[in-house]
N, C-alpha and C. Protein backbone atom coordinates (compact mmCIF):
# COMPACT_ATOMS: atom_id res chain seq x y z
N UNK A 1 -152.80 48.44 190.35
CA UNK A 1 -151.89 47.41 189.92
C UNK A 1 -150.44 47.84 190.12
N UNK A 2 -149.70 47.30 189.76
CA UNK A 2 -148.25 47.48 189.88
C UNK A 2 -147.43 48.82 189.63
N UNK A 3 -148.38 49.33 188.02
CA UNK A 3 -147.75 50.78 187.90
C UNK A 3 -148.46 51.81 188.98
N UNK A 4 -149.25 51.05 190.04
CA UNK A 4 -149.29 52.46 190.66
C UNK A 4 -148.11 52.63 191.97
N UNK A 5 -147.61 51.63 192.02
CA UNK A 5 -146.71 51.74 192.85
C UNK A 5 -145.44 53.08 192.87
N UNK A 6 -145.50 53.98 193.98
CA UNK A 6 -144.73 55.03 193.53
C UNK A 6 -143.09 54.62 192.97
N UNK A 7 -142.70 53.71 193.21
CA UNK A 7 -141.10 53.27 192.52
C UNK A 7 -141.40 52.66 191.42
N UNK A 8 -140.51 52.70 190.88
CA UNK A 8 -140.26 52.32 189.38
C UNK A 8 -140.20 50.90 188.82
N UNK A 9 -141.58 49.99 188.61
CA UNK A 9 -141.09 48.52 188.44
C UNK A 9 -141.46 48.26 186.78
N UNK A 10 -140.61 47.49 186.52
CA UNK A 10 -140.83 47.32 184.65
C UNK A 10 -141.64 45.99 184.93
N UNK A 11 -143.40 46.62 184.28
CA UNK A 11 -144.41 45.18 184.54
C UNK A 11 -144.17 44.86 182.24
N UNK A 12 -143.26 44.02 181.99
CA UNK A 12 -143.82 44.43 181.00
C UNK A 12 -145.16 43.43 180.12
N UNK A 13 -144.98 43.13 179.40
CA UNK A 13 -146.71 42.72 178.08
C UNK A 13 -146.67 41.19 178.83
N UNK A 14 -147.70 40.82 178.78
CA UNK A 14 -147.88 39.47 178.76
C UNK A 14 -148.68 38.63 177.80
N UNK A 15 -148.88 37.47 177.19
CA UNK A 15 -149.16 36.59 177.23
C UNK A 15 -151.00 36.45 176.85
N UNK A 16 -151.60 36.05 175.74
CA UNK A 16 -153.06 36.42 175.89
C UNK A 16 -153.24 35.49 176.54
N UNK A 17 -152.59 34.06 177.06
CA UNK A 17 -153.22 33.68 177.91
C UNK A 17 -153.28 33.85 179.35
N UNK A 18 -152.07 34.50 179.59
CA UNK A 18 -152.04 35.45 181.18
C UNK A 18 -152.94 36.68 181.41
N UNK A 19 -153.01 37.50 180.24
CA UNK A 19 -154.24 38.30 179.97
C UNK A 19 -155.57 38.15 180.16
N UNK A 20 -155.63 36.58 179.96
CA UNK A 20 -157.15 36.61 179.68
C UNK A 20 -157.74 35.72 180.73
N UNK A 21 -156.37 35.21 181.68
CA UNK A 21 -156.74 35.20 183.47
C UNK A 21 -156.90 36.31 184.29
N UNK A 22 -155.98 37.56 183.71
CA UNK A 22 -156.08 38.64 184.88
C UNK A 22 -157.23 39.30 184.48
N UNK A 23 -157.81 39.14 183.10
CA UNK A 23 -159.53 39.69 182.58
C UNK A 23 -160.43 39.04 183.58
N UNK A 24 -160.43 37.72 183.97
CA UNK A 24 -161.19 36.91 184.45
C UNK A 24 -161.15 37.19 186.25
N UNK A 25 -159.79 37.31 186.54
CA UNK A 25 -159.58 37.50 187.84
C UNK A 25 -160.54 39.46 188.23
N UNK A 26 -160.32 40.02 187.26
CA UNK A 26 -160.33 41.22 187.27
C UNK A 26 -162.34 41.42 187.35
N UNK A 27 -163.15 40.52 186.32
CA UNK A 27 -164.30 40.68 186.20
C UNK A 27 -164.76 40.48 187.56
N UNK A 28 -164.49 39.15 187.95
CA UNK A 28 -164.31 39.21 189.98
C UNK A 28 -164.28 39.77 190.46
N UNK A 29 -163.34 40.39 190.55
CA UNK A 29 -162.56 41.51 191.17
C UNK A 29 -163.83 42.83 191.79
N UNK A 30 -163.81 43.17 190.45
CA UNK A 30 -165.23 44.29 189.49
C UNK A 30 -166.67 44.31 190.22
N UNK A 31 -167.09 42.86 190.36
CA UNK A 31 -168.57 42.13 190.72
C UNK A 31 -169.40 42.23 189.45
N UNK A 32 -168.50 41.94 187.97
CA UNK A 32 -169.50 41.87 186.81
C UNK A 32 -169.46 40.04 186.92
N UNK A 33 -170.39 39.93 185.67
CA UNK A 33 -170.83 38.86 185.24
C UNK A 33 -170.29 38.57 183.31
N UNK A 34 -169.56 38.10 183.36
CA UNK A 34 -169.23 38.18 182.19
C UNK A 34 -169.33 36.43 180.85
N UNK A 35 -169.42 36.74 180.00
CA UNK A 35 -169.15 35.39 179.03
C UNK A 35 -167.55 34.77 179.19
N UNK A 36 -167.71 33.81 178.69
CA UNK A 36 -166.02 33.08 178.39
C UNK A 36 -165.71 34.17 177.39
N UNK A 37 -166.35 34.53 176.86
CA UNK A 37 -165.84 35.45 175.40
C UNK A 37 -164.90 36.50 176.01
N UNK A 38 -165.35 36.99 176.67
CA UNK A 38 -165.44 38.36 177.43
C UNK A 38 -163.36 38.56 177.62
N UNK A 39 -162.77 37.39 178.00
CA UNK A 39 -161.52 38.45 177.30
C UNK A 39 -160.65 38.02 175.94
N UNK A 40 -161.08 36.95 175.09
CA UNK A 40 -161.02 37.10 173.62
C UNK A 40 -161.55 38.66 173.01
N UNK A 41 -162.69 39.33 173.38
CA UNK A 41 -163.15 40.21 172.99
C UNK A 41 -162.76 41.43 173.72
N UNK A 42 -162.37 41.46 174.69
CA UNK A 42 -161.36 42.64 175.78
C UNK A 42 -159.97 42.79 174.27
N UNK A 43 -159.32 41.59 174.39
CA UNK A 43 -157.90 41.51 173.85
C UNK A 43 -158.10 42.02 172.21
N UNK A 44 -159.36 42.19 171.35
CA UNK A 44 -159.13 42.40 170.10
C UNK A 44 -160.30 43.81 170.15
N UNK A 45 -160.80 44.26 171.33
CA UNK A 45 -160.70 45.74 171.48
C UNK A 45 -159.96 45.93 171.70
N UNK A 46 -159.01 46.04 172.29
CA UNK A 46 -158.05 46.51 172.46
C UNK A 46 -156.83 46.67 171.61
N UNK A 47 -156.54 45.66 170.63
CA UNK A 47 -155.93 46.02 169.38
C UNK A 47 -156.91 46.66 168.68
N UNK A 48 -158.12 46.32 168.31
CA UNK A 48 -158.92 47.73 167.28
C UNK A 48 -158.20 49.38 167.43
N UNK A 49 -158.25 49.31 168.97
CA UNK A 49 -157.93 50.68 169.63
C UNK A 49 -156.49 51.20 169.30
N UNK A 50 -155.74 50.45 169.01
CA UNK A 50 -154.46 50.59 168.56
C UNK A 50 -153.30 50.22 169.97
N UNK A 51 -153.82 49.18 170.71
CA UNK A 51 -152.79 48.57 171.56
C UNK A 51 -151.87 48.14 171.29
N UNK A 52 -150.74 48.12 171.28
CA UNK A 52 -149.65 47.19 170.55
C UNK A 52 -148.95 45.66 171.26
N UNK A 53 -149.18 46.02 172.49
CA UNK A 53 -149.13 44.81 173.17
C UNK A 53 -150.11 44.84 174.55
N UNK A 54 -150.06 43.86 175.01
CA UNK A 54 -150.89 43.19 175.83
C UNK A 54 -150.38 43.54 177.65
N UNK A 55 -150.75 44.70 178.06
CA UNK A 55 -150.11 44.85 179.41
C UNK A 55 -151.03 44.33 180.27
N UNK A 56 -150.30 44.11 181.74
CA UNK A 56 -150.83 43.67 183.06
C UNK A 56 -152.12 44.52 183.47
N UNK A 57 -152.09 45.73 183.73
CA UNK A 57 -152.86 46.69 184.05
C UNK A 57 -154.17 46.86 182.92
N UNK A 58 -154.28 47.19 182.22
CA UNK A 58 -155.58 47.32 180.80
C UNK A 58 -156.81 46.54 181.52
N UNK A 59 -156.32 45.06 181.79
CA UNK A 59 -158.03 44.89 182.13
C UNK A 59 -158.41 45.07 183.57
N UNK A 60 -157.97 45.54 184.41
CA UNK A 60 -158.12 46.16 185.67
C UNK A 60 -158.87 47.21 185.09
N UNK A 61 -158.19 47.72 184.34
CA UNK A 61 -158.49 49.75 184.37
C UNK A 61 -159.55 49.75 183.64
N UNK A 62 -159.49 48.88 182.26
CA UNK A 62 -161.08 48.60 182.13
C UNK A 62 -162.21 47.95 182.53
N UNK A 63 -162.34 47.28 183.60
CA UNK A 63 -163.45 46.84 184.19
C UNK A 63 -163.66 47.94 185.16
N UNK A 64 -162.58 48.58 185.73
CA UNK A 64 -163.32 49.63 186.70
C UNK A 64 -163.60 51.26 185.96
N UNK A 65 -163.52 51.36 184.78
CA UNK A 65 -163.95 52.42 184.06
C UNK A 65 -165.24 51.73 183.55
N UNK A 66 -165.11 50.37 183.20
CA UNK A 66 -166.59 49.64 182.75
C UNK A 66 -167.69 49.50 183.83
N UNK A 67 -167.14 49.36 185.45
CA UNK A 67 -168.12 49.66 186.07
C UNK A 67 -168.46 51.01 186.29
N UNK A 68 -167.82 52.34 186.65
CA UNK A 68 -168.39 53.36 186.73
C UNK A 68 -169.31 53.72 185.26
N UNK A 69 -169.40 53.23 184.34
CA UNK A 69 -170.34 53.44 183.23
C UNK A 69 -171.67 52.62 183.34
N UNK A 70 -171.46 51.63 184.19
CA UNK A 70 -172.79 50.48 184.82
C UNK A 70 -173.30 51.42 185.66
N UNK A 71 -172.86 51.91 186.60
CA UNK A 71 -173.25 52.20 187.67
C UNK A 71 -174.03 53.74 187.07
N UNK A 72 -173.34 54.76 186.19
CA UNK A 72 -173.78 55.64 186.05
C UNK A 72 -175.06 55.73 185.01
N UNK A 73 -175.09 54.64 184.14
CA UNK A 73 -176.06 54.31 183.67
C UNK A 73 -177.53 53.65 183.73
N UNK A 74 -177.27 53.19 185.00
CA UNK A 74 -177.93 51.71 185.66
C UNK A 74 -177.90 50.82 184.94
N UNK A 75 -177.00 50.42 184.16
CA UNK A 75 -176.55 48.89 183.41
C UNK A 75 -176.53 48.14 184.20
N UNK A 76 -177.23 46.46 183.87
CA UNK A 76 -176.70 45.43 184.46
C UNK A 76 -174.94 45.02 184.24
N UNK A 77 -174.96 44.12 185.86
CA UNK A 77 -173.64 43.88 186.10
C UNK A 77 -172.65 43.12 184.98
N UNK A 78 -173.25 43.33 183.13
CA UNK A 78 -172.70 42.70 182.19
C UNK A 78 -171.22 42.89 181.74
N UNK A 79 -170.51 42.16 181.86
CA UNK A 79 -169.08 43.25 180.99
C UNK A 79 -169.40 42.73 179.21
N UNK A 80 -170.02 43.10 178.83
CA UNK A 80 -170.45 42.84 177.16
C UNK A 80 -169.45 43.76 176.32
N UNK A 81 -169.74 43.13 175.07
CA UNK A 81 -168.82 43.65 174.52
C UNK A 81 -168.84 45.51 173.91
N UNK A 82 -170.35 45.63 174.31
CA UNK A 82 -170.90 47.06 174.55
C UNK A 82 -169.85 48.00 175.50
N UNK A 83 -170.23 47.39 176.72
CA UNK A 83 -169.50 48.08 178.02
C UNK A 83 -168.04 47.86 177.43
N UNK A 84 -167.45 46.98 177.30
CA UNK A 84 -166.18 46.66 176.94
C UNK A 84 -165.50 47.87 176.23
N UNK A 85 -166.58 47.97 174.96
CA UNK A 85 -165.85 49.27 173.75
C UNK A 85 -165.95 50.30 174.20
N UNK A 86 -167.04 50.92 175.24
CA UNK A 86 -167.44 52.26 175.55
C UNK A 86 -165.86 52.41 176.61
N UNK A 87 -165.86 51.68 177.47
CA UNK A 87 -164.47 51.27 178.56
C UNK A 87 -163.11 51.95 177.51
N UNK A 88 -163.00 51.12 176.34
CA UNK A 88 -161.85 51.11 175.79
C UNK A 88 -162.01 52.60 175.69
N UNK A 89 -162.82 52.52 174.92
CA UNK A 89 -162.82 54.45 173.88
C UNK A 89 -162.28 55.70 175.02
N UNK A 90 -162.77 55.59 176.17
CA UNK A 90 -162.23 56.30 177.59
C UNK A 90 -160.94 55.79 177.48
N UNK A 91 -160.59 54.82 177.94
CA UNK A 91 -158.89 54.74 177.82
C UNK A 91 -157.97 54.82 177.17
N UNK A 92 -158.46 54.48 175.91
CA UNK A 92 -157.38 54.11 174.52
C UNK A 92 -157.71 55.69 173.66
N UNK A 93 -157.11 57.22 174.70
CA UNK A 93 -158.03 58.63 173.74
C UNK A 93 -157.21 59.05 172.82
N UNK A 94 -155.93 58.37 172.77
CA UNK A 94 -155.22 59.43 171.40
C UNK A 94 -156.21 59.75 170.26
N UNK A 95 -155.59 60.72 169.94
CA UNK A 95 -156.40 60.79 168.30
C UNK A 95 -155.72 59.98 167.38
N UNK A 96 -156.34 59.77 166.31
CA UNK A 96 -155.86 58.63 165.25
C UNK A 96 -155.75 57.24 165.58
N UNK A 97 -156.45 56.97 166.83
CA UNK A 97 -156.20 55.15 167.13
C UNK A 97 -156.79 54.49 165.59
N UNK A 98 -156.79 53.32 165.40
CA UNK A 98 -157.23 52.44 164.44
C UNK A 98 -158.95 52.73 164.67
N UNK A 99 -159.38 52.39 165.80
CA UNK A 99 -161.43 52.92 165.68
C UNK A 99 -161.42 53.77 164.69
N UNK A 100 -160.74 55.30 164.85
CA UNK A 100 -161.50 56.60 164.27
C UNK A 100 -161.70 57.22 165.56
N UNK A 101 -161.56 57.19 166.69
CA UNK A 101 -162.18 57.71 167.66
C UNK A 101 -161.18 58.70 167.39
N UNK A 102 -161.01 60.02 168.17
CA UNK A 102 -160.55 61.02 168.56
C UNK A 102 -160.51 61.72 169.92
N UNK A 103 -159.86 62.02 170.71
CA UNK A 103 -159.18 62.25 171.81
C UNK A 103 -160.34 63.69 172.50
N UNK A 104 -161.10 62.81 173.55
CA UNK A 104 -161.78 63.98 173.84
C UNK A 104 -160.89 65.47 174.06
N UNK A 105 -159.80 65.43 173.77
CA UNK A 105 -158.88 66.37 174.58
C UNK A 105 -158.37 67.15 173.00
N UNK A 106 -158.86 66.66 171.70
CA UNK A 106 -158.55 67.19 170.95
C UNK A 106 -158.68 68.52 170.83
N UNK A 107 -157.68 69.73 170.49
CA UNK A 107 -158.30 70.59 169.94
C UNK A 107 -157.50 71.64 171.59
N UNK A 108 -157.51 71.27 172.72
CA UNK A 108 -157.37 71.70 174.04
C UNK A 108 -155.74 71.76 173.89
N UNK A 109 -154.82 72.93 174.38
CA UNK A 109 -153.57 73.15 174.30
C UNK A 109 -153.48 72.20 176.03
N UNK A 110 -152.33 72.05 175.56
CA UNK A 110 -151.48 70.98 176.32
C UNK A 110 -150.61 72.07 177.75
């Protein structure tokens, strides 16, 4: 997406309803199969996780962290709200997010 561009462009938050086209464009994108739900339920994992706003990039990065977990699992092509949280918990690793999760990296000097 945009932040990978090596120069410097300010993408900033959008919109849950621009969000929850680029979820849709993105499940496409992916080759999952997903519900209408599917980015109502992207957008409030993602605050669980402690998102504070709504960026361009997130549901890109989670459908293709959600497919390498299909693929490594042999999951069907579902983006559920299963795949969805396992997706988030990989991306969203600080320690102390709102889940409880903790930062696989805890504990490891920097």
């Amino acid at each position: 997406f945009f932040r990978r561009i090596p120069n410097k462009i300010h993408v900033g938050e959008v919109t849950a309803d621009e969000f929850d086209e680029i979820v849709r464009r993105a499940v496409v994108a992916t080759g999952f199969f997903a519900s209408p739900e599917a980015p109502a339920t992207m957008r409030m994992i993602c605050a669980e996780m402690g998102a504070t706003s709504l960026r361009p990039c997130i549901p890109m990065d989670l459908c293709r962290i959600a497919r390498s977990i299909c693929d490594f699992d042999e999951l069907a092509n579902e983006l559920n709200r299963d795949v969805i949280w396992r997706s988030a918990e990989m991306y969203f690793t600080a320690t102390g997010t709102k889940s409880g999760t903790t930062s696989l990296f805890a504990g490891i000097p920097a």
